[in-house]
C-alpha atoms as a PDB file:
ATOM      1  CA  UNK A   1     147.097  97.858-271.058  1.00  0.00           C
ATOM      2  CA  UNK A   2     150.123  97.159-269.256  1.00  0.00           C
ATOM      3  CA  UNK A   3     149.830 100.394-267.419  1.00  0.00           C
ATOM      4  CA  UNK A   4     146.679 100.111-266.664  1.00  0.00           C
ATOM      5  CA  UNK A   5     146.866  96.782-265.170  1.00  0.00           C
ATOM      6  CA  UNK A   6     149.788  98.273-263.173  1.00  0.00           C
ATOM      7  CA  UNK A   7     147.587 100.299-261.348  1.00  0.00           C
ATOM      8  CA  UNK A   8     145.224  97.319-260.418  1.00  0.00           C
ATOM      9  CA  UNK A   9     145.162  96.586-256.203  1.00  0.00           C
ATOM     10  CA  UNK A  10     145.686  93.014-255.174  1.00  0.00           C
ATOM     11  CA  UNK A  11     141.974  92.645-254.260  1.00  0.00           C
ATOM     12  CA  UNK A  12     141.185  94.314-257.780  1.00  0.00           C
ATOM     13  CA  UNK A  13     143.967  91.928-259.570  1.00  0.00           C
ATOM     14  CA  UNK A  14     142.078  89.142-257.422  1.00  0.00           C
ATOM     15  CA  UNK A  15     138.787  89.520-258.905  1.00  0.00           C
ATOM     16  CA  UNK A  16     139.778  89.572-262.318  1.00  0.00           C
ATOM     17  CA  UNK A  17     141.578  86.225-261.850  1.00  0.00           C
ATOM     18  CA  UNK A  18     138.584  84.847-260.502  1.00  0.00           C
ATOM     19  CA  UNK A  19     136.319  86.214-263.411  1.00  0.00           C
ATOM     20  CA  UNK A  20     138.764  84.925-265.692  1.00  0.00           C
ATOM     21  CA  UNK A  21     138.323  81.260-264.266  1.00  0.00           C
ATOM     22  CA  UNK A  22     134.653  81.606-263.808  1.00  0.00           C
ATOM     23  CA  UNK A  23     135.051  82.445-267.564  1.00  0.00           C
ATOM     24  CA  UNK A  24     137.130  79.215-268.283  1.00  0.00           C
ATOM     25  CA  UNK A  25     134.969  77.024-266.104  1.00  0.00           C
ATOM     26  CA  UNK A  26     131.936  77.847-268.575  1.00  0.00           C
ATOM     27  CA  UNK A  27     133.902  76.734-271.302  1.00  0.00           C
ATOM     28  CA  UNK A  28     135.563  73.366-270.617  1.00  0.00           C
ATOM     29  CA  UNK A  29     135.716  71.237-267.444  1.00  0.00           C
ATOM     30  CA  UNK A  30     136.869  72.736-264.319  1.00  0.00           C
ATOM     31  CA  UNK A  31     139.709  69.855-264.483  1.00  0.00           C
ATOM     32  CA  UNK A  32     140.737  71.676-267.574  1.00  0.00           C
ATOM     33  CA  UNK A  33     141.373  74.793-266.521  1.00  0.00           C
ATOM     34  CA  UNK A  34     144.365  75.731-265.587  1.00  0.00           C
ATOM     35  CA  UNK A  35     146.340  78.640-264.392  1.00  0.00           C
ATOM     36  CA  UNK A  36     148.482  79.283-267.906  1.00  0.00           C
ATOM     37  CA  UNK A  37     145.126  79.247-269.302  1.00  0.00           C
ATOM     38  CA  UNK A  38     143.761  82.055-266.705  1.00  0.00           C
ATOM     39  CA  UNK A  39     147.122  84.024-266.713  1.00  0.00           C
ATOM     40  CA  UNK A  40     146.680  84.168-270.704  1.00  0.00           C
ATOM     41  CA  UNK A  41     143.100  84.969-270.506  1.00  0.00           C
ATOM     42  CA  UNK A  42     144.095  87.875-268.273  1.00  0.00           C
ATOM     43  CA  UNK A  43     146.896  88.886-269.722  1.00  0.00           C
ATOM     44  CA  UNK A  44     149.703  88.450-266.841  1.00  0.00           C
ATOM     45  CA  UNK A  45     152.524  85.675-266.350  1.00  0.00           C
ATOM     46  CA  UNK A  46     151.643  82.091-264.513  1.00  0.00           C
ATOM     47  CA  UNK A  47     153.836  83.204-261.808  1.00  0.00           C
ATOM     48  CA  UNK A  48     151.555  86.912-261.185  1.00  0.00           C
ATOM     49  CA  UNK A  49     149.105  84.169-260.912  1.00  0.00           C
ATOM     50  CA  UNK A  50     149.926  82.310-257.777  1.00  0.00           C
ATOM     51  CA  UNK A  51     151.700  85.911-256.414  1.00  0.00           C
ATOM     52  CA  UNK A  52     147.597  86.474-255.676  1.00  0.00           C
ATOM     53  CA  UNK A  53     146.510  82.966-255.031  1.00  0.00           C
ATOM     54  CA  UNK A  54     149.561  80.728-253.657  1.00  0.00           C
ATOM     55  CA  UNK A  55     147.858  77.352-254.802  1.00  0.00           C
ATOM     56  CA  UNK A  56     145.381  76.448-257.794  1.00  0.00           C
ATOM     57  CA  UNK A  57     142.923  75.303-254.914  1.00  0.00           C
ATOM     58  CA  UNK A  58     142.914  78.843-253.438  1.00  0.00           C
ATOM     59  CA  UNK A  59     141.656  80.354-256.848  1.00  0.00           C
ATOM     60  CA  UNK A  60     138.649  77.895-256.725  1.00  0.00           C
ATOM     61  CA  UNK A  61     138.077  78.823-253.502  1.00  0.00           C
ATOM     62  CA  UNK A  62     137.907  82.347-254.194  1.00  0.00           C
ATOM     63  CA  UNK A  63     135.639  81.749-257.232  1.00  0.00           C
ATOM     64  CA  UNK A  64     133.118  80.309-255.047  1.00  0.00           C
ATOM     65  CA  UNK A  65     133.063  82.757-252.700  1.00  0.00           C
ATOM     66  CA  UNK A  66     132.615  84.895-255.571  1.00  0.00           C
ATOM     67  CA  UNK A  67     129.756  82.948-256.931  1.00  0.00           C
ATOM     68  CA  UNK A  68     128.019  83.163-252.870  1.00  0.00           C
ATOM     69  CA  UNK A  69     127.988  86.795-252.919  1.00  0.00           C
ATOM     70  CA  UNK A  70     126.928  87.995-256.416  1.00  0.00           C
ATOM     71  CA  UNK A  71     123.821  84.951-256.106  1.00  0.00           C
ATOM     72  CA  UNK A  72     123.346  86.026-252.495  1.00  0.00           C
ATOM     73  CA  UNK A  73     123.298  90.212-253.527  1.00  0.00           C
ATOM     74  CA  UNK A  74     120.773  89.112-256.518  1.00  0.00           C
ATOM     75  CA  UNK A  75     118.632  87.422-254.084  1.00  0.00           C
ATOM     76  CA  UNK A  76     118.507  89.892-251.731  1.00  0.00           C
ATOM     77  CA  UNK A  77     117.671  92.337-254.249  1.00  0.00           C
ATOM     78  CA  UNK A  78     115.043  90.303-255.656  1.00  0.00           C
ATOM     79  CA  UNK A  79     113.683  89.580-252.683  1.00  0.00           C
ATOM     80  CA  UNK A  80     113.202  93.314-251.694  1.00  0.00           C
ATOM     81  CA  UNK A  81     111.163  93.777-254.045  1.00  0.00           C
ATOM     82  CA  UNK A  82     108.699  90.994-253.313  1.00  0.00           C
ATOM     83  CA  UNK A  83     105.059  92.587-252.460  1.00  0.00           C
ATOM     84  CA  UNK A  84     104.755  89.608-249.834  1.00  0.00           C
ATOM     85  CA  UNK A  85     106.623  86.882-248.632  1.00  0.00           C
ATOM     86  CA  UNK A  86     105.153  84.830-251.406  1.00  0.00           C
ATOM     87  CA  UNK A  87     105.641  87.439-254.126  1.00  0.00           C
ATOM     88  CA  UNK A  88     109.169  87.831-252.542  1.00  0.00           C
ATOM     89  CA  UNK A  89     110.063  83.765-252.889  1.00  0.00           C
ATOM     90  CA  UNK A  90     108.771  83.599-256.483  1.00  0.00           C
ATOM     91  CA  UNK A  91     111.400  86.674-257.411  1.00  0.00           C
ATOM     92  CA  UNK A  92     113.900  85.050-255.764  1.00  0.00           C
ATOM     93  CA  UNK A  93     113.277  81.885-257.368  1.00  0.00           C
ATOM     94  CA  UNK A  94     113.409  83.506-261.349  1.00  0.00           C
ATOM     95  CA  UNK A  95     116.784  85.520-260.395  1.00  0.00           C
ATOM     96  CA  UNK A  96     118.704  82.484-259.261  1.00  0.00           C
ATOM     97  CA  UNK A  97     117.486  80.788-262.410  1.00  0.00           C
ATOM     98  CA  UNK A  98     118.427  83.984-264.217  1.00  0.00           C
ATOM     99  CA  UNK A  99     121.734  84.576-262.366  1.00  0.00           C
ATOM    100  CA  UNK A 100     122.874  80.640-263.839  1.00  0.00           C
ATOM    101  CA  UNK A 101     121.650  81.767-267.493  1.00  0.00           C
ATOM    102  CA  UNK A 102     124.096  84.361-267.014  1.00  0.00           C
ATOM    103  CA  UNK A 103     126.875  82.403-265.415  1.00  0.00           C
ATOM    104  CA  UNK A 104     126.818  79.339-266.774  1.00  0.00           C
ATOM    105  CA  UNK A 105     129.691  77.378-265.177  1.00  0.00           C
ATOM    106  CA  UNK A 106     128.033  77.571-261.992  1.00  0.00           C
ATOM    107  CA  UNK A 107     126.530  73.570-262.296  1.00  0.00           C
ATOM    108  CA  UNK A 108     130.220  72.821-263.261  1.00  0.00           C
ATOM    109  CA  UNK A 109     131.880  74.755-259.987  1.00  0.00           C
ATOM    110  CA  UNK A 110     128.686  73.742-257.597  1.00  0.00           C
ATOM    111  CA  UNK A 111     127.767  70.513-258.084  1.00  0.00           C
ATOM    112  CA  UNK A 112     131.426  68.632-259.720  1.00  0.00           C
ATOM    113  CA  UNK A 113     133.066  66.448-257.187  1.00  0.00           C
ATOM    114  CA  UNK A 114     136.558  67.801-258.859  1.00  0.00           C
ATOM    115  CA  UNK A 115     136.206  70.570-256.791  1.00  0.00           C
ATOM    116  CA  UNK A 116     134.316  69.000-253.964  1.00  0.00           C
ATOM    117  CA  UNK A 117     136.395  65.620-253.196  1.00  0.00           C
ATOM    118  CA  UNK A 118     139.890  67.475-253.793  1.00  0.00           C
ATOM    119  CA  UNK A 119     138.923  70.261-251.285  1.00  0.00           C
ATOM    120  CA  UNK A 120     137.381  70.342-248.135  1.00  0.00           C
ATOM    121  CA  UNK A 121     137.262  73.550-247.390  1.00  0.00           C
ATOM    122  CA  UNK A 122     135.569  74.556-250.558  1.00  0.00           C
ATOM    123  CA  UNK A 123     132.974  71.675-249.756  1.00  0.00           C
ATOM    124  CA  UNK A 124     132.164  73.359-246.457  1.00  0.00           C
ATOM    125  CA  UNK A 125     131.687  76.419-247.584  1.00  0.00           C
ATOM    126  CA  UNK A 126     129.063  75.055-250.510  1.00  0.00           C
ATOM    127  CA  UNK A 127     127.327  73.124-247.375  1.00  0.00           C
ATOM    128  CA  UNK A 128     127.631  77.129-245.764  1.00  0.00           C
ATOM    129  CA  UNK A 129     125.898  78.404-249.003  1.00  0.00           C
ATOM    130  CA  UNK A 130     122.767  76.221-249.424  1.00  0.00           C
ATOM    131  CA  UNK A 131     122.344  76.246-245.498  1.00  0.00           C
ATOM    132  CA  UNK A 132     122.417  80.012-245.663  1.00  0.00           C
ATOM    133  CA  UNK A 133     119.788  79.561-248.602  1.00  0.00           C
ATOM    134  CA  UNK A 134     117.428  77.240-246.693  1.00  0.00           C
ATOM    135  CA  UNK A 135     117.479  79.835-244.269  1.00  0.00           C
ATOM    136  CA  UNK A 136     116.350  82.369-245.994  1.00  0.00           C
ATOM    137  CA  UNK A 137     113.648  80.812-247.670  1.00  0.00           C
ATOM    138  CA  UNK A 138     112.663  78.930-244.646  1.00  0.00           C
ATOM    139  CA  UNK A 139     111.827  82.764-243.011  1.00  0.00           C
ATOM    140  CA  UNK A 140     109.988  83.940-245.430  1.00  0.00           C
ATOM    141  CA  UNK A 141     107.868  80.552-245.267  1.00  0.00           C
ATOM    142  CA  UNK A 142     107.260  81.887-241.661  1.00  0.00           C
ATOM    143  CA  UNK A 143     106.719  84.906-242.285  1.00  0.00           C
ATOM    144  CA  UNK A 144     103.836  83.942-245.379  1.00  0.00           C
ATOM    145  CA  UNK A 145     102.526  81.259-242.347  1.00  0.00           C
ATOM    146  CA  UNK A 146     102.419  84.332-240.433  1.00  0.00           C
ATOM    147  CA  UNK A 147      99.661  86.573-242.833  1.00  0.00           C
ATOM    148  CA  UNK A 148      97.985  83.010-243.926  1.00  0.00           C
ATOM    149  CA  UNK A 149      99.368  82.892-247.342  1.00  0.00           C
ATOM    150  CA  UNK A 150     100.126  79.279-247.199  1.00  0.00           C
ATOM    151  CA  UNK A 151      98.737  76.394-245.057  1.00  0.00           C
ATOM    152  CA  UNK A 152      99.009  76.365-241.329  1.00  0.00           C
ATOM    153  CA  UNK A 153     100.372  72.851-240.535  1.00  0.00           C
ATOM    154  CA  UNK A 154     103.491  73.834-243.561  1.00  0.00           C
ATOM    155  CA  UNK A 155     106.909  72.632-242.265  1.00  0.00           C
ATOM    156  CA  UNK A 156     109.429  75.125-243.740  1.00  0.00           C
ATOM    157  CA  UNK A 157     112.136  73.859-243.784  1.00  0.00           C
ATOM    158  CA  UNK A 158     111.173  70.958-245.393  1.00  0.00           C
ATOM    159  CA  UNK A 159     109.514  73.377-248.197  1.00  0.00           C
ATOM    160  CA  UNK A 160     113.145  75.405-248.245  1.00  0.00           C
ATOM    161  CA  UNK A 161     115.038  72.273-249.087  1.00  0.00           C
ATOM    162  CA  UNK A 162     112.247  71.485-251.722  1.00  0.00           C
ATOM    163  CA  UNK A 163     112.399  74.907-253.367  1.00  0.00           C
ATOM    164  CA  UNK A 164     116.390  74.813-253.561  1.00  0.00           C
ATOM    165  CA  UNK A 165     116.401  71.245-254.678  1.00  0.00           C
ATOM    166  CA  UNK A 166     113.626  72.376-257.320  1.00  0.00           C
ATOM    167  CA  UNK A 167     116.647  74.879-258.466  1.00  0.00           C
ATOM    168  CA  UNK A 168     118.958  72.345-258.621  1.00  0.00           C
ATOM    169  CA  UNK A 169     117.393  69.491-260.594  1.00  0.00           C
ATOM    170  CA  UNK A 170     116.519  72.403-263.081  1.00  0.00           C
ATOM    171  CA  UNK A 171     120.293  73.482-263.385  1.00  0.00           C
ATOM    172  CA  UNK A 172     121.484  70.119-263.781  1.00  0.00           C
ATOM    173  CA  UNK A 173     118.316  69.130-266.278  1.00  0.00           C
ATOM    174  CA  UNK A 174     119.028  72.319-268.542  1.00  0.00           C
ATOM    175  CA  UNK A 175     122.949  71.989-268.407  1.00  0.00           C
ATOM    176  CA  UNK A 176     123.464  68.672-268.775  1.00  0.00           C
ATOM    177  CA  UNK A 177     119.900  67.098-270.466  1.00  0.00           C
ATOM    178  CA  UNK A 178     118.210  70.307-272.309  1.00  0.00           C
ATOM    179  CA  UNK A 179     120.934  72.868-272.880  1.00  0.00           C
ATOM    180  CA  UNK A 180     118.775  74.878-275.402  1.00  0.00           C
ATOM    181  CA  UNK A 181     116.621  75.509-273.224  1.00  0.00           C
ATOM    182  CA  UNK A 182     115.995  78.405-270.798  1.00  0.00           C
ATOM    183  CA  UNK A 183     115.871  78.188-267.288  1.00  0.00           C
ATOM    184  CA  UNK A 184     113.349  80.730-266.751  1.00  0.00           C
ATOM    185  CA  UNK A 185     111.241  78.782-269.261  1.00  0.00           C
ATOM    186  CA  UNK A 186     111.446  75.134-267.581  1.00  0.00           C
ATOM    187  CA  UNK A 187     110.736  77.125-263.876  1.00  0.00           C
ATOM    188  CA  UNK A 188     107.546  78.512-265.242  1.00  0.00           C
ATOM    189  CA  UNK A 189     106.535  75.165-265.847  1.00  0.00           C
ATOM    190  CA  UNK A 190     107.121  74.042-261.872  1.00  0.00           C
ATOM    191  CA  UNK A 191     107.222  77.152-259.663  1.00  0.00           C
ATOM    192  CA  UNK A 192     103.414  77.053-259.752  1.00  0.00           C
ATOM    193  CA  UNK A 193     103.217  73.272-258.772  1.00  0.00           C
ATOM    194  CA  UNK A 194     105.526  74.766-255.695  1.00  0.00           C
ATOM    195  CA  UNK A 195     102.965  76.941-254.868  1.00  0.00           C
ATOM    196  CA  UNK A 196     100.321  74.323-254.376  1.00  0.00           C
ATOM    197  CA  UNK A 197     102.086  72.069-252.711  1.00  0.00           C
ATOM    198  CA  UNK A 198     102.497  74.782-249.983  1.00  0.00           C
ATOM    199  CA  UNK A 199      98.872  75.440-250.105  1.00  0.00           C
ATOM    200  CA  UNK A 200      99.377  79.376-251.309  1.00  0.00           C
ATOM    201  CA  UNK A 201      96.582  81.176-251.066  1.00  0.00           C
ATOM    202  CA  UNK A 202      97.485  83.153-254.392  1.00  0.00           C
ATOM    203  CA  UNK A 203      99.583  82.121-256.769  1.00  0.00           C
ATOM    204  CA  UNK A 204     100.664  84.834-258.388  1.00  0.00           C
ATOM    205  CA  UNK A 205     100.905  84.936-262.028  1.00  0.00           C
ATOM    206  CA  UNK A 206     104.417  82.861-261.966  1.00  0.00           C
ATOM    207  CA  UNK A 207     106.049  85.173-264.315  1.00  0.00           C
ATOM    208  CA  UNK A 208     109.586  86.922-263.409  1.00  0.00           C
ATOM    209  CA  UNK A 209     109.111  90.512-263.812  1.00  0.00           C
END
């Protein structure tokens, strides 16, 4: 083990710290975590710790950059494989929820003003996130305008930051309300009522494939 972790790069030895407190986050509040707990988890000293990351703000920043591009690849991906612009927002809708289920101390390392009101720059960069988000829906809203899958007078933007606030109030519901339920689950119940409020001309049958 020792050998192998030898061989690790610093951007390799990087990731696995941040996994490791993406790990810890799920568990217990971010607060709680601390770097003994991630240096134990991976298996190195406190002080190999901040060798990689010279502060304990810097690891949560890296974390959330880690969180932006694994969410943004799986929306992408999703997104590609949409039929239409419409078909293409409903995927993207049931991996995000599916990407949480799977990495559950996102609510904790989004939305908790521990990591918000202590730093700024990781604040920013969450602002960077959703308006990168809003964006992308907001084209595809266009783009369904466009080929008259939704009504003509829709404002999109206003429908982006309704379909990522739709996301959030069901991360915070299920995390901190209904944990045993699923995500996927509770968005089958809304995603449809999305759909009409943006006047779609098909709605799909609001199942993730």
């Amino acid at each position: 083990m020792s050998e192998r972790r030898q061989r690790l790069s610093a951007e390799e030895r990087q990731e696995e710290i941040i996994k490791a407190a993406v790990e810890l986050a799920g568990e217990q509040s971010v607060d709680k975590v601390t770097t003994q707990d991630m240096a134990r988890a991976v298996g190195v000293t406190q002080g190999a710790i901040f060798r990689h990351f010279p502060t304990k703000d810097m690891i949560w920043l890296g974390v959330i950059h880690w969180v932006r591009g694994r969410l943004m690849g799986v929306l992408d991906m999703a997104a590609d494989q949409g039929r239409d612009p419409l078909d293409s927002l409903e995927k993207m809708f049931y991996a995000h929820l599916g990407f949480v289920d799977k990495v559950p101390a996102i609510p904790k390392l989004i939305f908790t003003d521990q990591l918000l009101k202590k730093n700024p720059r990781i604040k920013e960069l969450i602002r960077s996130i959703l308006a990168d988000y809003e964006a992308r829906v907001s084209a595809l809203l266009a783009q369904a305008k466009a080929q008259h899958l939704v009504r003509p007078d829709l404002d999109e933007h206003g429908a982006a930051v309704m379909f990522t606030g739709i996301i959030q109030g069901l991360v915070l519901r299920v995390s901190v309300i209904e944990a045993q339920k699923s995500l996927t689950s509770e968005g089958k119940l809304v995603f449809p009522i999305f759909l009409h409020g943006i006047g779609a001309t098909r709605a799909g049958d609001a199942n993730p494939d």
